[in-house]
C-alpha atoms as a PDB file:
ATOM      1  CA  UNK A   1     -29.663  29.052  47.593  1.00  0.00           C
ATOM      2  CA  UNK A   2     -32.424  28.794  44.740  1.00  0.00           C
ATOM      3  CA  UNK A   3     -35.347  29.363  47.533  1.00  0.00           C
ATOM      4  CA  UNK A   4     -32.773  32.289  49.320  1.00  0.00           C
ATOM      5  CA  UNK A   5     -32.733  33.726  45.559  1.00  0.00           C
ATOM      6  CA  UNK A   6     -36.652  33.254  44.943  1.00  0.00           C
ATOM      7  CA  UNK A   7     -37.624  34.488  48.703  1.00  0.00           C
ATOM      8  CA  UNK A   8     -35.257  37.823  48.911  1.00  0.00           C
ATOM      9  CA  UNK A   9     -36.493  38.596  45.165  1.00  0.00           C
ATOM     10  CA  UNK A  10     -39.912  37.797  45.666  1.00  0.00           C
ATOM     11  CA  UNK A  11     -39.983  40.658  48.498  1.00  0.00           C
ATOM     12  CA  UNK A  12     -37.627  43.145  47.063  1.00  0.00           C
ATOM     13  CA  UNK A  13     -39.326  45.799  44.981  1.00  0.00           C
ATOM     14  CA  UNK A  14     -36.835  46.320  42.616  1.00  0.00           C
ATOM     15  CA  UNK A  15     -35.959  46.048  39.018  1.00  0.00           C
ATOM     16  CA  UNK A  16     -34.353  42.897  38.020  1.00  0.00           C
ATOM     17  CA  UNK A  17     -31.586  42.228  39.458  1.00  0.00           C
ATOM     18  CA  UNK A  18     -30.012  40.181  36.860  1.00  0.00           C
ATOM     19  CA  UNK A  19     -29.990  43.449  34.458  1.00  0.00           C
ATOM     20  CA  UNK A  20     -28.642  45.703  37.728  1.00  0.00           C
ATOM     21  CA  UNK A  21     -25.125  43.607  38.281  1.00  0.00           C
ATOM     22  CA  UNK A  22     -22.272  45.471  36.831  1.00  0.00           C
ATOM     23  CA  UNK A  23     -20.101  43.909  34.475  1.00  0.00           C
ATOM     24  CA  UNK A  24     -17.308  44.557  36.893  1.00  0.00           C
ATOM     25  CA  UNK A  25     -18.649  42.550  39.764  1.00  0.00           C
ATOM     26  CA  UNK A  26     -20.274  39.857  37.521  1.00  0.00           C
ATOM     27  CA  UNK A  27     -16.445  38.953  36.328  1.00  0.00           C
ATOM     28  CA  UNK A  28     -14.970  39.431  39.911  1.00  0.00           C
ATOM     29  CA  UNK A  29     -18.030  37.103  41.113  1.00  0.00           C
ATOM     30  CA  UNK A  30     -16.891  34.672  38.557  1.00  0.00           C
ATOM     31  CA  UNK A  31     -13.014  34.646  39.242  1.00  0.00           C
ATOM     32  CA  UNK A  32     -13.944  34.608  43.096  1.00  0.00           C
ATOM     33  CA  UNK A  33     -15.492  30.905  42.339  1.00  0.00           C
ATOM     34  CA  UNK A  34     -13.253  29.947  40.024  1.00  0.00           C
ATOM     35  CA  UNK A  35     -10.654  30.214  42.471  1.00  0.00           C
ATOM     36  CA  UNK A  36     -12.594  28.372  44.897  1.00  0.00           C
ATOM     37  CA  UNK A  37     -12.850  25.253  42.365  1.00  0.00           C
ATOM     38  CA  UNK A  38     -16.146  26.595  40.717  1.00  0.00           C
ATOM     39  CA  UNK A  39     -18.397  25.932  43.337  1.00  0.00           C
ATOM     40  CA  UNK A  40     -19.417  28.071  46.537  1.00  0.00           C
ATOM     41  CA  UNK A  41     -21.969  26.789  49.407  1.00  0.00           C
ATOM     42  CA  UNK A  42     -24.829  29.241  50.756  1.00  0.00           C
ATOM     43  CA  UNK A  43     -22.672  29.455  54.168  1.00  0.00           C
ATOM     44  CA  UNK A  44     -19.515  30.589  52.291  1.00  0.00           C
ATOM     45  CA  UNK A  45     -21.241  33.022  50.347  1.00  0.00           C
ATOM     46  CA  UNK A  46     -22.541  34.682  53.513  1.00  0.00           C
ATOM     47  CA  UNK A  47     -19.280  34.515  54.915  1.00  0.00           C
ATOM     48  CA  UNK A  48     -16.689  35.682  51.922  1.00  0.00           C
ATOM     49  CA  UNK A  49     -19.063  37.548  49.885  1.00  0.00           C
ATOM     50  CA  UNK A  50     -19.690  40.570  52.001  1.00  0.00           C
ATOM     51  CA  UNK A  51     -16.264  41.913  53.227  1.00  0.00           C
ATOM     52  CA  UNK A  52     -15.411  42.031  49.285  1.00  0.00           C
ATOM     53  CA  UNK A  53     -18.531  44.346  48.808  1.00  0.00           C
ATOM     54  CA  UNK A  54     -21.061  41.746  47.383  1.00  0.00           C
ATOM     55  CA  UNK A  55     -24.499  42.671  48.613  1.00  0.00           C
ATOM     56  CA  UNK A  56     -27.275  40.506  48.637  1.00  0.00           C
ATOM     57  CA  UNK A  57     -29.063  42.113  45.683  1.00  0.00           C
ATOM     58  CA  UNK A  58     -25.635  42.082  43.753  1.00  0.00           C
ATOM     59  CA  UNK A  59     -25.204  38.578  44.141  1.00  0.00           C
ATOM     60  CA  UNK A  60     -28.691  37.457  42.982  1.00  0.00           C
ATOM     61  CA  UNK A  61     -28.380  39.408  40.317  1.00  0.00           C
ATOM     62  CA  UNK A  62     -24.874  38.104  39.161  1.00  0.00           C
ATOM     63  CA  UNK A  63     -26.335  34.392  40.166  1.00  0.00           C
ATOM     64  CA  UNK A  64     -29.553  34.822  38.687  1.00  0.00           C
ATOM     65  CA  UNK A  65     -27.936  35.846  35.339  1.00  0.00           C
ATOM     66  CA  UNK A  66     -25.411  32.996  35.384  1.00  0.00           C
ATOM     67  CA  UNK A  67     -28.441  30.678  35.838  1.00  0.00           C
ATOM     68  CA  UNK A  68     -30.358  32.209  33.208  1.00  0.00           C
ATOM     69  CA  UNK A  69     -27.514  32.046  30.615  1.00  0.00           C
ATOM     70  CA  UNK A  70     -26.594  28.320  31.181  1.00  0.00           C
ATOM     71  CA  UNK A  71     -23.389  29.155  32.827  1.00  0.00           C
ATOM     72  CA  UNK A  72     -24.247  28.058  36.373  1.00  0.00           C
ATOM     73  CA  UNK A  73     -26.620  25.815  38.552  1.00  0.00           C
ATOM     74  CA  UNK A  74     -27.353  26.183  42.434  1.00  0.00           C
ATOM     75  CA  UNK A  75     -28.869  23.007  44.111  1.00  0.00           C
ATOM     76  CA  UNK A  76     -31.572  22.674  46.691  1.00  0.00           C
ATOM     77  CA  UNK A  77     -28.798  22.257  49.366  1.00  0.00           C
ATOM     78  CA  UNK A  78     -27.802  25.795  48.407  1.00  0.00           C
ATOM     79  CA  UNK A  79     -24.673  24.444  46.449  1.00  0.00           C
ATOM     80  CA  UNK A  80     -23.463  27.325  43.287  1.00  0.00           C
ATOM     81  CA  UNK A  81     -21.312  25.748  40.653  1.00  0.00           C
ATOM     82  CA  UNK A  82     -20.099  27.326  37.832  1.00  0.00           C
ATOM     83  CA  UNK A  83     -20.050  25.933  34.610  1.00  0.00           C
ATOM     84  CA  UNK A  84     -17.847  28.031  32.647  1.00  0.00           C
ATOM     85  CA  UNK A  85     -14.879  27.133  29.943  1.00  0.00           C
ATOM     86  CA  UNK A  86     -12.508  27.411  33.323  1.00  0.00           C
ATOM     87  CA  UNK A  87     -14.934  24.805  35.499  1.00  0.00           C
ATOM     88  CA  UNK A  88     -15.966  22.355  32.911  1.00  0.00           C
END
C-alpha cells in the first residue's frame, strides 16, 4: 500500500492530504480497522472502503497521517495495521 500511497500522491496535485482528512472520517477510518482486528489488506481496502464513502485521497490522507504520527505501519505487501491503545 506504501508504493499505492507514494504513486497516487506523487501524481495528484493537491495539498497534503494528511492535513485534508476530516476528523470525522479519520475516527470512522480508525473504528472501521479496529473492528477488523487492526489490520486491513490493500484488496480489502478497495473493496470495503468505497461503498462507506472513503475516497482514495481520503484514505491516504487518514493513512498517511496515522503513519506520520506513529500510530500505524503499512508493509510492502500492502498490509495496514494499526497500532493504537485498542490494537496494541
Amino acid at each position: 500500500m506504501r508504493k499505492i500511497v507514494a504513486l497516487i500522491a506523487a501524481t495528484m496535485a493537491a495539498p497534503a492530504f494528511a492535513q485534508d482528512a476530516p476528523v470525522a472520517d479519520r475516527a470512522a477510518f480508525v473504528a472501521l480497522v479496529e473492528a477488523r482486528d487492526c489490520t486491513m489488506t490493500e484488496t480489502e481496502a478497495a473493496t470495503v472502503l468505497p461503498p462507506l464513502g472513503f475516497t482514495k485521497e481520503v484514505t491516504i490522507g487518514i493513512v498517511e497521517g496515522l503513519v506520520n504520527e506513529g500510530l500505524a505501519s503499512v508493509t510492502d505487501a500492502g498490509v495496514l495495521t494499526l497500532k493504537t491503545e485498542t490494537c496494541i
